[in-house]
Protein backbone atom coordinates (compact mmCIF):
# COMPACT_ATOMS: atom_id res chain seq x y z
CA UNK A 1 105.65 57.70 132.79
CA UNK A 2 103.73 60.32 130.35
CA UNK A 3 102.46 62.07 132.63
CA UNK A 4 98.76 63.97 131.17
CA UNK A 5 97.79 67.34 132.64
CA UNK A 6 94.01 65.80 132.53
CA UNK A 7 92.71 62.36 132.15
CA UNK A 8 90.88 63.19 129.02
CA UNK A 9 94.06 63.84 127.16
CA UNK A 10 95.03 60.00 127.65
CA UNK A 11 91.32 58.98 126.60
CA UNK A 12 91.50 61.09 123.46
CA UNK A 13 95.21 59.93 122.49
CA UNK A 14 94.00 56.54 122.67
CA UNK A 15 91.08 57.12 120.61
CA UNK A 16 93.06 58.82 118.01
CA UNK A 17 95.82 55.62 117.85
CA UNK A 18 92.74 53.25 117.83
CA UNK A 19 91.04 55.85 115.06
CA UNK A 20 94.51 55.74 113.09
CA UNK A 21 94.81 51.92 113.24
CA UNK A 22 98.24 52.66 114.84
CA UNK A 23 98.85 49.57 116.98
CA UNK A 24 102.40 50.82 118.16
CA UNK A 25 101.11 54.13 119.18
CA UNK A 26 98.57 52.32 121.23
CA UNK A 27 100.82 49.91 122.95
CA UNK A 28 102.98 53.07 123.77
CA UNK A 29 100.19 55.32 125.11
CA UNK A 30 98.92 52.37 126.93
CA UNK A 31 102.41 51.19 128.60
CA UNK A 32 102.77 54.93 129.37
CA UNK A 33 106.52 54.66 128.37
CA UNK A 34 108.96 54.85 125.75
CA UNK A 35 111.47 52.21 125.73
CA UNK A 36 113.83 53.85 122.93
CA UNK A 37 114.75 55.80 120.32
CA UNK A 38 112.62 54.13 117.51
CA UNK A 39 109.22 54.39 119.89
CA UNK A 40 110.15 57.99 120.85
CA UNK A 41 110.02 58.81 117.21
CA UNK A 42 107.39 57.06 116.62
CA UNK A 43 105.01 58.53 119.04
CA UNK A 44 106.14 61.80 117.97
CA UNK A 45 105.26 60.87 114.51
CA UNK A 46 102.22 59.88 115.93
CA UNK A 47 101.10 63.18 117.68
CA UNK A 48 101.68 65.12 114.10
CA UNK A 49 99.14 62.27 112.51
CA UNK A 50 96.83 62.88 115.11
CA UNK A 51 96.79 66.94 114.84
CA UNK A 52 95.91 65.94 110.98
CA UNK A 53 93.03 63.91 112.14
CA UNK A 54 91.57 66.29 114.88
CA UNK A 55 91.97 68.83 111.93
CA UNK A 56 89.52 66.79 109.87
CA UNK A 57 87.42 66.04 112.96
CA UNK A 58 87.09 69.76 114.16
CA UNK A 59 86.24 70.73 110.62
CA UNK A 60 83.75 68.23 110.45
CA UNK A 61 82.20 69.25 114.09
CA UNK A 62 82.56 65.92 115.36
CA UNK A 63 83.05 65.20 118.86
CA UNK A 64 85.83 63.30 120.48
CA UNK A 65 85.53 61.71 124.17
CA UNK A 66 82.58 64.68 124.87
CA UNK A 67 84.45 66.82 123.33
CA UNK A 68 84.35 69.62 120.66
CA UNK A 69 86.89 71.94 121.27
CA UNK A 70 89.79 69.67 119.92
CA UNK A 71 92.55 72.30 119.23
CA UNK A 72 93.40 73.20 122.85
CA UNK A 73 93.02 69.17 123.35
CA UNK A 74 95.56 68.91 120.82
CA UNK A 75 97.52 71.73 121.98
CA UNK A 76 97.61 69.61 125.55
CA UNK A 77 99.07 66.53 123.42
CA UNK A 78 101.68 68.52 121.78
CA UNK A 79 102.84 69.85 125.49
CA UNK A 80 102.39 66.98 127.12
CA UNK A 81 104.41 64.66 124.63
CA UNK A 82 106.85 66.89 123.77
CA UNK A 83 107.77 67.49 127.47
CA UNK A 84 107.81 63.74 128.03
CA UNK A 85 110.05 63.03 125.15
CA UNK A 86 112.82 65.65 125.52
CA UNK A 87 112.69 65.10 129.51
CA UNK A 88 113.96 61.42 128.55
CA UNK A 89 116.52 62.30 126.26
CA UNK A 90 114.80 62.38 123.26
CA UNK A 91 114.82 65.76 121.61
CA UNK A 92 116.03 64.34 118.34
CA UNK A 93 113.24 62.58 117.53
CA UNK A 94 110.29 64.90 118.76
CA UNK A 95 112.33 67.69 116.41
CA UNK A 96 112.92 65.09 113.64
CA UNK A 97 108.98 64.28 113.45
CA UNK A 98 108.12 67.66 113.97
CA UNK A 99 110.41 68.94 111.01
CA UNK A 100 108.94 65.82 109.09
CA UNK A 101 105.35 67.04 109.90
């Protein structure tokens, strides 16, 4: 299972999939599991989407789940899926999306 350091990291990831219109990311963050190799790269792709949007959304001083102070949310994200994915045996793909980003 992902496993979030706080509850609100969860909340905001799924606002950001539901905010992106990302449907797989979603089902992913949701099922708190990655079944394989395309997901894991896709979530990962995912997280680097979402830093763009809580980029825009910091700029813009708008709040997310109560919050305001999204790089150190985003900063959780990055930890927290990055940990998850190479912990499962997917390093490739969190380095591949990361290099992509």
């Amino acid at each position: 299972m992902i496993s979030y350091r706080y509850e609100k990291e969860q909340q905001i990831a799924l606002y950001l999939a539901e905010a992106l219109c990302d449907a797989e990311a979603l089902s992913i963050i949701r099922a708190g599991v990655v079944e394989n190799s395309q997901q894991a790269l896709h979530l990962a792709q995912f997280f680097w989407r979402a830093v763009d949007e809580l980029v825009k959304c910091s700029e813009s001083n708008t709040e997310i789940c109560g919050e305001t102070n999204l790089q150190e949310w985003s900063e959780l994200l990055m930890a927290t899926f990055r940990s998850y994915l190479r912990n499962n045996g997917y390093t490739e793909e969190w380095d591949k999306a990361s290099d992509d980003a």
